[in-house]
Protein backbone atom coordinates (compact mmCIF):
# COMPACT_ATOMS: atom_id res chain seq x y z
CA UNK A 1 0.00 0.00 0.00
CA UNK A 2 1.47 3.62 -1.02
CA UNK A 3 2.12 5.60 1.75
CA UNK A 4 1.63 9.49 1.66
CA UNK A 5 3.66 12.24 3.51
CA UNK A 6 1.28 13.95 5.96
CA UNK A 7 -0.17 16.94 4.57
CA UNK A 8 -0.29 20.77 5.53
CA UNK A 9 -2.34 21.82 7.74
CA UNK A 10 -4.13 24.11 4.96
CA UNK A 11 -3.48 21.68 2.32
CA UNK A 12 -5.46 19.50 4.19
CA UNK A 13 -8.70 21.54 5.37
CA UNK A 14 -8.44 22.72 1.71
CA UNK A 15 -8.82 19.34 0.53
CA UNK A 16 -11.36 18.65 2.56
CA UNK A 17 -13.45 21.09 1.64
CA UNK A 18 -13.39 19.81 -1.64
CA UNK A 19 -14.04 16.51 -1.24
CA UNK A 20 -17.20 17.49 0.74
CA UNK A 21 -17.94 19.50 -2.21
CA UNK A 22 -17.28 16.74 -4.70
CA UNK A 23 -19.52 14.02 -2.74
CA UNK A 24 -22.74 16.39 -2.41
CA UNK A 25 -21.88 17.67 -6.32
CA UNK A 26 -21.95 13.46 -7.05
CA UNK A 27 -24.63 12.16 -4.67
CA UNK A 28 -27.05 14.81 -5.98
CA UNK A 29 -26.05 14.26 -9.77
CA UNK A 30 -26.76 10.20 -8.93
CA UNK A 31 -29.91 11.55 -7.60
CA UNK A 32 -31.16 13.76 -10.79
CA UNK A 33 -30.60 10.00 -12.61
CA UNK A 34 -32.98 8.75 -10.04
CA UNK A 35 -35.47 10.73 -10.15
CA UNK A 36 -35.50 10.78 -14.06
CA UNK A 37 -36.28 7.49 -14.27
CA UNK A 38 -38.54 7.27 -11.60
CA UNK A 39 -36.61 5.64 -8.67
CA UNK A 40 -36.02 8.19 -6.45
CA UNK A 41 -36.38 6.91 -2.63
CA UNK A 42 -39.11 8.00 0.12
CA UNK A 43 -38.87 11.36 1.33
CA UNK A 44 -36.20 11.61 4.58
CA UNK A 45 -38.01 12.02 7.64
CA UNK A 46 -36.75 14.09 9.77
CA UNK A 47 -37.48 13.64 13.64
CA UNK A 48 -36.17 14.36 17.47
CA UNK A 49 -35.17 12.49 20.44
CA UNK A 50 -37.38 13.79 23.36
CA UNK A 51 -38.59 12.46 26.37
CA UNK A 52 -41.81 13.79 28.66
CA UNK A 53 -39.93 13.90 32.41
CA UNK A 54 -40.71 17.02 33.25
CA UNK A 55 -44.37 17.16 31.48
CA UNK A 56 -43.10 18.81 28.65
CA UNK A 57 -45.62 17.65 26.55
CA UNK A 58 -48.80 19.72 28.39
CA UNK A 59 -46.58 23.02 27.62
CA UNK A 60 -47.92 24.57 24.72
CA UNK A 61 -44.70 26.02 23.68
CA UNK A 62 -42.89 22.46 23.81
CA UNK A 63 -45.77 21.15 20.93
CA UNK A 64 -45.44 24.53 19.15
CA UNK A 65 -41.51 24.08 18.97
CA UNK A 66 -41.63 21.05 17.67
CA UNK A 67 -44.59 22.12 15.46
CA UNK A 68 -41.79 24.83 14.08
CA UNK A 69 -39.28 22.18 13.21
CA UNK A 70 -41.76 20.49 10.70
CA UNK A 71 -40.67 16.88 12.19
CA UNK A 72 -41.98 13.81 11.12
CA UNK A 73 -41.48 11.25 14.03
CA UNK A 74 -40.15 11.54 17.71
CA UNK A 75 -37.79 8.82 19.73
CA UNK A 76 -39.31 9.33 23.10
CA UNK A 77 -36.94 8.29 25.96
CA UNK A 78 -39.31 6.61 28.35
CA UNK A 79 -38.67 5.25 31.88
CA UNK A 80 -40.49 1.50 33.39
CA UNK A 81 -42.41 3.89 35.52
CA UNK A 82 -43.91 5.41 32.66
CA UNK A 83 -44.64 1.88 30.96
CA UNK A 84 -46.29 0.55 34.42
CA UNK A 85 -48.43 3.65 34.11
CA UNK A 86 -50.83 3.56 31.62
CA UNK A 87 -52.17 6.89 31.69
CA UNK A 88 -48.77 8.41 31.24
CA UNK A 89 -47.41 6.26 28.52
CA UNK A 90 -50.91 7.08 26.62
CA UNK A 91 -50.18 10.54 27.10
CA UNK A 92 -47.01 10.58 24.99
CA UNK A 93 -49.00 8.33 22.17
CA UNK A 94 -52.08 10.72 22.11
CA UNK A 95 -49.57 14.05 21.92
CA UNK A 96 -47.67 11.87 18.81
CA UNK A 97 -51.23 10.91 17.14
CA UNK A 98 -53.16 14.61 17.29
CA UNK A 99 -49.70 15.93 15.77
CA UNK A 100 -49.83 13.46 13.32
CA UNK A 101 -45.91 12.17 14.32
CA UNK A 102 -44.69 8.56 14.27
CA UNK A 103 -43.09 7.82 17.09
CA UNK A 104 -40.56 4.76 19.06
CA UNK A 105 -39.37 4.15 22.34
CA UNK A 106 -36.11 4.70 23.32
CA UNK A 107 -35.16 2.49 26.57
CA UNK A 108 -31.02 4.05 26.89
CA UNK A 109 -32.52 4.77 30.41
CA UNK A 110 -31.22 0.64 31.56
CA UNK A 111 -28.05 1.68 30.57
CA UNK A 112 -27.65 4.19 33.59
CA UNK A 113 -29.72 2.74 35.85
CA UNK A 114 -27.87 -0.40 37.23
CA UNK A 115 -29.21 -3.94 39.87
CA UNK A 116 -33.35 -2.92 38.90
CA UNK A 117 -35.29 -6.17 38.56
CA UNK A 118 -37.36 -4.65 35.65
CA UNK A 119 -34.09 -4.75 33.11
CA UNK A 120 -32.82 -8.20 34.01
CA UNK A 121 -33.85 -11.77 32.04
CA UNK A 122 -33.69 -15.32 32.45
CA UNK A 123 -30.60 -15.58 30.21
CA UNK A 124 -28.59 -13.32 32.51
CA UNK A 125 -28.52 -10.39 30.06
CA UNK A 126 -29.15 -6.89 31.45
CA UNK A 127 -31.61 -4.30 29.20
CA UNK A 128 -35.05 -2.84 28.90
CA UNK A 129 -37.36 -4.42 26.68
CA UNK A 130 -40.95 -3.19 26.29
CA UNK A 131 -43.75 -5.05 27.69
CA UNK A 132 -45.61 -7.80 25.45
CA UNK A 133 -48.74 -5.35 27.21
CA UNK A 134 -47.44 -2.70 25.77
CA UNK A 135 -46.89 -4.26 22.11
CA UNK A 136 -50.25 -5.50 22.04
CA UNK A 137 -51.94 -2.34 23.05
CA UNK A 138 -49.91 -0.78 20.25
CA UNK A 139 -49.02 -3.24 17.63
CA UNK A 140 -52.39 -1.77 15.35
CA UNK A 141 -51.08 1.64 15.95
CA UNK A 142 -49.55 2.62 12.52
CA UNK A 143 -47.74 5.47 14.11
CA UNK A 144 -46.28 3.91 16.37
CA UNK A 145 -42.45 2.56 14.15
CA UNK A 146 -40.85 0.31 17.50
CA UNK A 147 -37.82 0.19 19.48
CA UNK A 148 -34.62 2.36 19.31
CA UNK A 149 -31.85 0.45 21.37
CA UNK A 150 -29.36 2.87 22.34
CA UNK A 151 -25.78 2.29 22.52
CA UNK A 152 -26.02 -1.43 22.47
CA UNK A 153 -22.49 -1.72 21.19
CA UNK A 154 -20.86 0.06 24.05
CA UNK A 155 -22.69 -1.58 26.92
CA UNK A 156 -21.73 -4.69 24.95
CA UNK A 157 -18.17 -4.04 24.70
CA UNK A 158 -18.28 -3.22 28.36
CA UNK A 159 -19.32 -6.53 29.41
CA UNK A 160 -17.75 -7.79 33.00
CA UNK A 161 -16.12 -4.14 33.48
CA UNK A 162 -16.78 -2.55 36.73
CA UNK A 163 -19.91 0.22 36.22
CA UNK A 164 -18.96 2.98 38.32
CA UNK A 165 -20.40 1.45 42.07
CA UNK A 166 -17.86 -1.31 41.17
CA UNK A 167 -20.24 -4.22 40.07
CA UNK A 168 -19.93 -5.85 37.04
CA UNK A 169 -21.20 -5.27 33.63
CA UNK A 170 -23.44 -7.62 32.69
CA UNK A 171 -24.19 -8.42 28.95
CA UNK A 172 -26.27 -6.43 26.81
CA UNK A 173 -26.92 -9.07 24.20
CA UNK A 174 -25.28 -12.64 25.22
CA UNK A 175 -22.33 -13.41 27.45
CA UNK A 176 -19.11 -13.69 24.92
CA UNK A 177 -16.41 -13.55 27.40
CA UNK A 178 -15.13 -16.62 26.97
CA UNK A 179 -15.87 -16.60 22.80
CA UNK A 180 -13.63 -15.49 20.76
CA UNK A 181 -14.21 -12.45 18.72
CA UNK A 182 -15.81 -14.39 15.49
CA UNK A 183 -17.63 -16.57 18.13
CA UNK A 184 -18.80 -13.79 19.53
CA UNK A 185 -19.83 -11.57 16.77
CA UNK A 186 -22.45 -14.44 15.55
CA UNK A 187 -23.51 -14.87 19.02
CA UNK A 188 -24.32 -11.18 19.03
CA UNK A 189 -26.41 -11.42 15.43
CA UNK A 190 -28.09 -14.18 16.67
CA UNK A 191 -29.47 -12.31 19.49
CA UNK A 192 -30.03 -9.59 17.62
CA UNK A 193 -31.90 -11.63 15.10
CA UNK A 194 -34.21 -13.15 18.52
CA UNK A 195 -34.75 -9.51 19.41
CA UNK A 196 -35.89 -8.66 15.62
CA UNK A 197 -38.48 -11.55 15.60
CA UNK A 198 -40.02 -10.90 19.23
CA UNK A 199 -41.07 -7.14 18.13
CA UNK A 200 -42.00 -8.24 14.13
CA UNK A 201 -44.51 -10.12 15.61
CA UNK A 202 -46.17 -7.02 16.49
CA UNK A 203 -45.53 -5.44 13.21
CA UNK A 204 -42.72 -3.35 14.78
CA UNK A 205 -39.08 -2.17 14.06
CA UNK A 206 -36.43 -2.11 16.24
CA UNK A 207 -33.44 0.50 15.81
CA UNK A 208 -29.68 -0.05 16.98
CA UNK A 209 -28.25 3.45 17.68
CA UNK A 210 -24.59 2.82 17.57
CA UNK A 211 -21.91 5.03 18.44
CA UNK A 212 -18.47 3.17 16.85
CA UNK A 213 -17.23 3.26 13.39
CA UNK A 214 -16.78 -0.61 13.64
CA UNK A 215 -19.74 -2.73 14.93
CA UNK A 216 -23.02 -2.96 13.13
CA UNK A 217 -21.98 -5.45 10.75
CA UNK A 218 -23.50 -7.77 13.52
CA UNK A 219 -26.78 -6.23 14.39
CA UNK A 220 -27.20 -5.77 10.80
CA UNK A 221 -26.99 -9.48 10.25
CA UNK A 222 -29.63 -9.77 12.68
CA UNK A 223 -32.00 -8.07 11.21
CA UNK A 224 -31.68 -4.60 13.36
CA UNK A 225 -31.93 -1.35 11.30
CA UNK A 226 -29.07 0.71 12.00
CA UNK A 227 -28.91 4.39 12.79
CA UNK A 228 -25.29 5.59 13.71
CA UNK A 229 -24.29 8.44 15.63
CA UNK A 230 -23.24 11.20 13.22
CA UNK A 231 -21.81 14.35 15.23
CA UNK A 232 -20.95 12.89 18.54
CA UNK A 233 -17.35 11.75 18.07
CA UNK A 234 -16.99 10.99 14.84
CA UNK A 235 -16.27 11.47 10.96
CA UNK A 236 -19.37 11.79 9.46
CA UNK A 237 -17.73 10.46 5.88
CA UNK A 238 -16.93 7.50 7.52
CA UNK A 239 -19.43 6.29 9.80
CA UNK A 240 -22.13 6.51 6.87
CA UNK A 241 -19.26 4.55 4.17
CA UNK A 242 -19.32 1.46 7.62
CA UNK A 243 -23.16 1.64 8.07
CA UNK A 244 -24.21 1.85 4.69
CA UNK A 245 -22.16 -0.89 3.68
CA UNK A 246 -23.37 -2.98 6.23
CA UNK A 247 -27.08 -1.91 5.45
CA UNK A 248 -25.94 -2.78 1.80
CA UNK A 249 -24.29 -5.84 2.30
CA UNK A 250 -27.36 -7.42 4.53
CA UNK A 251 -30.39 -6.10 2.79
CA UNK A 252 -31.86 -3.67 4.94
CA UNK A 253 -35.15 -2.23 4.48
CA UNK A 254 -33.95 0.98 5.62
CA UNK A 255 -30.81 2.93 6.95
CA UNK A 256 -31.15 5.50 10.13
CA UNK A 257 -29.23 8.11 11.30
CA UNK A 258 -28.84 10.36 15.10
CA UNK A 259 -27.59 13.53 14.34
CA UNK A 260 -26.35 13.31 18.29
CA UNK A 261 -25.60 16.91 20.30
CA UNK A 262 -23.13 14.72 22.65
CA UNK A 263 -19.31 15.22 22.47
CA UNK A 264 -17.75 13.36 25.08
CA UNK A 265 -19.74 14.74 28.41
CA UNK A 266 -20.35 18.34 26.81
CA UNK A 267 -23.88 19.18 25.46
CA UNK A 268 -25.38 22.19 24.54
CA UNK A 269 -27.78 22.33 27.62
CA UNK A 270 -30.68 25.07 26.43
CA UNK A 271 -28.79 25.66 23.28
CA UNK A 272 -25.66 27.25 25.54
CA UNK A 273 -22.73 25.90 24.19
CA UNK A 274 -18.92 26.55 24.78
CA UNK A 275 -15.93 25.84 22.54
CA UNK A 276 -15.86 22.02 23.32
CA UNK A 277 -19.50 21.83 22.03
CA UNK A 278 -20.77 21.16 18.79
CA UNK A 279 -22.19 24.28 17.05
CA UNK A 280 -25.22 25.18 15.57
CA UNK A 281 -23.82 25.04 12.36
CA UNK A 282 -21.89 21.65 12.52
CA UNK A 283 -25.66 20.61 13.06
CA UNK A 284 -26.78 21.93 9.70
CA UNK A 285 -23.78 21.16 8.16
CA UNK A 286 -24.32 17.46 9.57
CA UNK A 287 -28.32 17.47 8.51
CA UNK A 288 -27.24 18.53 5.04
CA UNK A 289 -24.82 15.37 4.65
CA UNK A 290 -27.45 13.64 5.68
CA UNK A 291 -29.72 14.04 3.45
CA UNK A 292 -27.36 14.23 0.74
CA UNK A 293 -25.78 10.99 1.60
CA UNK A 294 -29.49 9.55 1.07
CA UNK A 295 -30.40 7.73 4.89
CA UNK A 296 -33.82 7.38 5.44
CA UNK A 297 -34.61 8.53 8.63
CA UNK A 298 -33.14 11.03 10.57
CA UNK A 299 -33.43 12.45 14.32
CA UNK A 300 -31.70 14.80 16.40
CA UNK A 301 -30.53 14.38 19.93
CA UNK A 302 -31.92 16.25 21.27
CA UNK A 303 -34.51 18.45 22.32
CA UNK A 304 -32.73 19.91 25.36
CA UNK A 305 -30.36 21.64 22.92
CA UNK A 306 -33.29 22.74 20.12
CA UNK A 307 -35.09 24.99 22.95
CA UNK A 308 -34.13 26.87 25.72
CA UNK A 309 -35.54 26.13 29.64
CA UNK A 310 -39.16 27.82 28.78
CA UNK A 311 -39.18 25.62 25.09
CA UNK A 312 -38.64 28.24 22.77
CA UNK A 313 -36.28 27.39 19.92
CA UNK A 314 -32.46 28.38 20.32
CA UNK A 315 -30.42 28.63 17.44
CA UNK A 316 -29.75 25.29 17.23
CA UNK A 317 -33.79 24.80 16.73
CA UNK A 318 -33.77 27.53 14.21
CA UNK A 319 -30.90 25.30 12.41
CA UNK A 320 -33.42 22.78 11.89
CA UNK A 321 -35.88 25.51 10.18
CA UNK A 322 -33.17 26.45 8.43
CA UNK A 323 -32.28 22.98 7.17
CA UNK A 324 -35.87 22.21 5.89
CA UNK A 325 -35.67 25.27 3.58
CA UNK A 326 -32.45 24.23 2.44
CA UNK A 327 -33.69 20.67 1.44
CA UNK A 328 -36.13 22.21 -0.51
CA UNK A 329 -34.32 23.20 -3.07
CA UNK A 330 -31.54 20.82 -2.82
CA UNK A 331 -32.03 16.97 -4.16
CA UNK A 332 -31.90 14.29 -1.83
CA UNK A 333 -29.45 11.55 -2.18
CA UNK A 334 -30.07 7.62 -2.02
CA UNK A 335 -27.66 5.15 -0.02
CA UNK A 336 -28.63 2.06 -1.98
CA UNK A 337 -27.46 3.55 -5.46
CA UNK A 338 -24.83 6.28 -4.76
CA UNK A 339 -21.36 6.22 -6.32
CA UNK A 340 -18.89 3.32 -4.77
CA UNK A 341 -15.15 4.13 -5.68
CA UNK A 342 -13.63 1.55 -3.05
CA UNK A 343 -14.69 -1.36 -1.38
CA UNK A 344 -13.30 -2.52 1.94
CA UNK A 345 -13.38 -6.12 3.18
CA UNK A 346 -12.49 -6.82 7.05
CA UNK A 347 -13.34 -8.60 9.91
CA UNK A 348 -15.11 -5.58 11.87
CA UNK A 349 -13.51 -6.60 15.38
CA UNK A 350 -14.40 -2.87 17.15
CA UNK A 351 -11.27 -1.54 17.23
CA UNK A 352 -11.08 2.14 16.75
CA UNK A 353 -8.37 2.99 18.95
CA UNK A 354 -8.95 1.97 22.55
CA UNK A 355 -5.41 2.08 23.36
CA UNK A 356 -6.21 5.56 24.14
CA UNK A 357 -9.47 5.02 25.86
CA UNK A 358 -10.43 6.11 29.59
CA UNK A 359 -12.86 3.50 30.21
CA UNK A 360 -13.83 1.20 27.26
CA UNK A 361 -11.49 -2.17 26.44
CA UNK A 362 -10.68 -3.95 23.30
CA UNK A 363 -13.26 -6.43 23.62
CA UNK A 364 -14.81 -7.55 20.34
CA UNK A 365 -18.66 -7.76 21.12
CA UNK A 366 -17.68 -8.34 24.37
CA UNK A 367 -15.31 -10.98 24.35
CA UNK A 368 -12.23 -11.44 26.88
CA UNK A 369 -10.20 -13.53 24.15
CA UNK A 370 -7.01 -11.93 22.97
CA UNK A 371 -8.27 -10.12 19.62
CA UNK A 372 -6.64 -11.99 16.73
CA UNK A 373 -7.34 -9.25 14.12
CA UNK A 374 -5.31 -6.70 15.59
CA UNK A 375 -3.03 -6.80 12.93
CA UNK A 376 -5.48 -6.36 10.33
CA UNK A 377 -6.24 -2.98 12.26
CA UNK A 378 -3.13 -1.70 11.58
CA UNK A 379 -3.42 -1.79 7.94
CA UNK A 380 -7.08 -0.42 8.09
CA UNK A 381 -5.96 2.42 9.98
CA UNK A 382 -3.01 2.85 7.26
CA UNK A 383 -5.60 3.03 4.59
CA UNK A 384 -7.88 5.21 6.29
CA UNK A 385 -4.91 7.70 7.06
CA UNK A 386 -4.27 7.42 3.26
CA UNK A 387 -7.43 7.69 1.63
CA UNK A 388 -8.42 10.76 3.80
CA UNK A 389 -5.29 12.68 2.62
CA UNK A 390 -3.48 12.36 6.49
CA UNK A 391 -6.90 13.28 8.48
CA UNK A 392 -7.22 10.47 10.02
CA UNK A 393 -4.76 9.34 12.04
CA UNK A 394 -2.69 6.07 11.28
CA UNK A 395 -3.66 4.40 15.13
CA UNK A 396 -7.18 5.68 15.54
CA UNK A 397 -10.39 6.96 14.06
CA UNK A 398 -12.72 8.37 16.40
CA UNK A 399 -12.21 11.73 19.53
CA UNK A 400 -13.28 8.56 21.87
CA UNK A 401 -9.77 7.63 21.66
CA UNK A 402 -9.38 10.53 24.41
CA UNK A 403 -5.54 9.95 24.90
CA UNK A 404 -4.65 9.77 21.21
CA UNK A 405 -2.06 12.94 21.00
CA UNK A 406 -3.35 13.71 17.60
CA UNK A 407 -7.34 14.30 18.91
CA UNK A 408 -6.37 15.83 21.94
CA UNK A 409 -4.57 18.27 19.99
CA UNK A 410 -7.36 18.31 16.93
CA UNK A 411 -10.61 20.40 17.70
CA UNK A 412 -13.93 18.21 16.31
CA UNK A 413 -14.55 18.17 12.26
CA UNK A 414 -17.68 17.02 10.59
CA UNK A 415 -15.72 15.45 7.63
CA UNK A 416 -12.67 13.50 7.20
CA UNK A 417 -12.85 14.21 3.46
CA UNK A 418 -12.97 9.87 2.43
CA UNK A 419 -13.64 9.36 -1.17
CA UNK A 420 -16.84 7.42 -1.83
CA UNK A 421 -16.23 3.83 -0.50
CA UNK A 422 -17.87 1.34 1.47
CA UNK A 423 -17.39 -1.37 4.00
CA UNK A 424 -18.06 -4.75 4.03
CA UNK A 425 -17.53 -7.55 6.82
CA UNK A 426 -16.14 -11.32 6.54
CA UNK A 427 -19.02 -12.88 5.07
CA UNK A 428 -19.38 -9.77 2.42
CA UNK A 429 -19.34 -9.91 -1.73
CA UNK A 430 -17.72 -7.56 -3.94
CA UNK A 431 -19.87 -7.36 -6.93
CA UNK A 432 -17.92 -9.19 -9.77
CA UNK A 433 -17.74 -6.69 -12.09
CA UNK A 434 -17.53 -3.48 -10.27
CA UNK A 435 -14.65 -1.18 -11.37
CA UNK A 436 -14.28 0.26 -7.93
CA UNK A 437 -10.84 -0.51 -6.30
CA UNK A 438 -11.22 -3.56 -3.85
CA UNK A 439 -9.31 -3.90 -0.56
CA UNK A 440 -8.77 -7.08 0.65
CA UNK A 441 -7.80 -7.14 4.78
CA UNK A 442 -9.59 -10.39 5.91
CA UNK A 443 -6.77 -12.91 6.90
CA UNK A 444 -6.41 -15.58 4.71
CA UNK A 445 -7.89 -18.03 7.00
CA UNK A 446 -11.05 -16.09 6.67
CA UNK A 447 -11.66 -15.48 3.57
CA UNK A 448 -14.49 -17.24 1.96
């Protein structure tokens, strides 16, 4: 593999900016094709993460916000006490259906809230499913989409780590400690794949909002939609190339996406932010890719940073306002059919540089084996250095690598400026006649 001399700083942001440029100028060109021949995909929806703890949803200016943003759905963060209640649970449903929004439950809350009887099951695993009561008092609703599981792959990863009282971790999905990482990565599909059928019985979805550039190979195998975290702390480039190729490479029906508000453990509170925050415009900049880049469905997290303490919107909110003007005249772009120039074949082991982490291990889906694929990382992150011009460093690809002297000492960018390329995993096939350049970086021992 060539190897290129790192760049200038403004060599680099200037290349960046046109490589942005060039992958809006030729995912809206692939569109215009589309939509001459008739194949041009839904409309995005656009939506919010929200949740009803404080009664937000009896304030007038709360519905009249959200009213503003012209959304389409809401991920309501809900708590067991809410479920066990029926009359508050109804609320949030009969707010969604006089608005006319679709809406899902978000259950993150399990992943905070450690030793309650409510999250644990029979098979030792640790989360918070919805109530078969619940499904079946909803499963006619046609507003009502399913489940968002949030940040399955970290509590995953952090299986048998001490949470911060000093008890263990127990697993989100299955117990892989003693797998090893391919062992465990099926493991984890298949219990994804359980978790798929249990709510498709009820005519319902369930969403996997992930926040690594390495793991949804897996759920996507399983039959979970995906929706990674764009903002947060990542490239935006190069979380969709992973998650579309995995949405690509398994058939799904649909590809999500959280715009999330979070860096590290700053978050524009009210719509206050300071210089370790993401900005207003890094949110427009991000809803823009978005939509170029063709997902499906896309929500914001979250509403605490859209309006201020009495619900008005802040300028973040108005970004959103902003953002549905600018779609207007601006075509939308379509995952499934948008130009490929490389293809990438690895085992997607979850490495993204935890050699610099505070807190999270290399532990492939969990697993305590010794990861065998370690060297294949090393190449990956050459390539990824190489193909983004020197952006990305050569030993990590994501600001969770908090150590890493090259984030520490690089403030947040939307964009890594990647050429159009996507990922697949072990069990992935290159089209046989594609002209894109193909990179093998599977072992030999597991290639098929």
């Amino acid at each position: 593999m060539a190897t290129l001399l790192s760049p200038s700083k403004g060599y680099r942001l200037l290349r960046l900016r046109i490589c942005n440029l060039l992958l809006i100028v030729s995912i809206a060109a692939a569109a215009s094709v589309l939509q001459a021949h008739g194949g041009l995909p839904p409309r995005m929806q656009l939506g919010v993460d929200a949740d009803n703890w404080s009664g937000q949803i009896a304030n007038p200016t709360f519905e009249s916000s959200l009213r503003q943003m012209q959304l389409d759905f809401i991920s309501w963060h809900i708590l067991p006490e809410e479920e066990a209640d029926p009359k508050r649970l109804q609320a949030v449903v009969e707010f969604c259906r006089r608005n006319h929004w679709h809406y899902l439950f978000n259950t993150e809350i399990a992943n905070y809230r450690r030793d309650e009887s409510a999250f644990k099951h029979a098979d030792g695993t640790y989360r918070y499913d919805v109530a078969e009561t619940t499904l079946e008092s909803l499963k006619d609703d046609p507003l009502f989409v399913g489940m968002v599981y949030d940040e399955a792959d970290v509590v995953q990863s952090l299986l048998g780590m001490n949470d911060n009282k000093g008890k263990p971790i127990e697993p989100y999905l299955v117990d892989t400690r003693n797998l090893t990482a391919s062992e465990a990565f099926l493991a984890v599909a298949n219990k994804v794949a359980e978790l798929t059928r249990r709510y498709a019985a009820y005519k319902k979805s369930i969403v996997f909002e992930m926040t690594f550039p390495d793991y949804p190979f897996a759920f996507a195998r399983g039959g979970g939609l995906l929706a990674p975290k764009l903002l947060k702390e990542n490239y935006n480039d190069l979380m969709y190339d992973v998650y579309r190729g995995a949405a690509l490479e398994y058939r799904s029906s649909a590809l999500w996406a959280c715009v999330d508000l979070w860096f590290l453990d700053k978050f524009p509170f009210a719509g206050k932010y300071g210089p370790s925050d993401h900005t207003p415009e890094q949110l427009l900049e991000t809803l823009e890719f978005a939509y170029s880049a063709g997902f499906d469905n896309v929500y914001i997290e979250q509403a605490k940073g859209l309006m201020d303490e009495s619900y008005h919107l802040t300028e973040y909110g108005r970004k959103v306002i902003e953002f549905q003007h600018w779609r207007e005249a601006n075509a939308q772009g379509n995952w499934r059919t948008a130009p490929i120039q490389y293809y990438v074949r690895r085992f997607p082991d979850g490495y993204w540089g935890q050699s610099y982490s505070t807190f999270i291990p290399d532990h492939p889906y969990g697993s305590w084996e010794s990861n065998p694929y370690r060297s294949e990382d090393v190449t990956w992150f050459g390539l990824l250095h190489q193909l983004s011009g020197g952006t990305i460093p050569i030993d990590a690809d994501t600001w969770n690598a908090q150590r890493s002297p090259d984030f520490m000492t690089h403030p947040y960018q939307t964009m890594a400026g990647l050429p159009p390329m996507v990922i697949f995993d072990q069990y992935g096939t290159v089209p046989a006649h594609t002209k894109a350049k193909v990179f093998d970086l599977l072992p030999t021992t597991s290639k098929r």
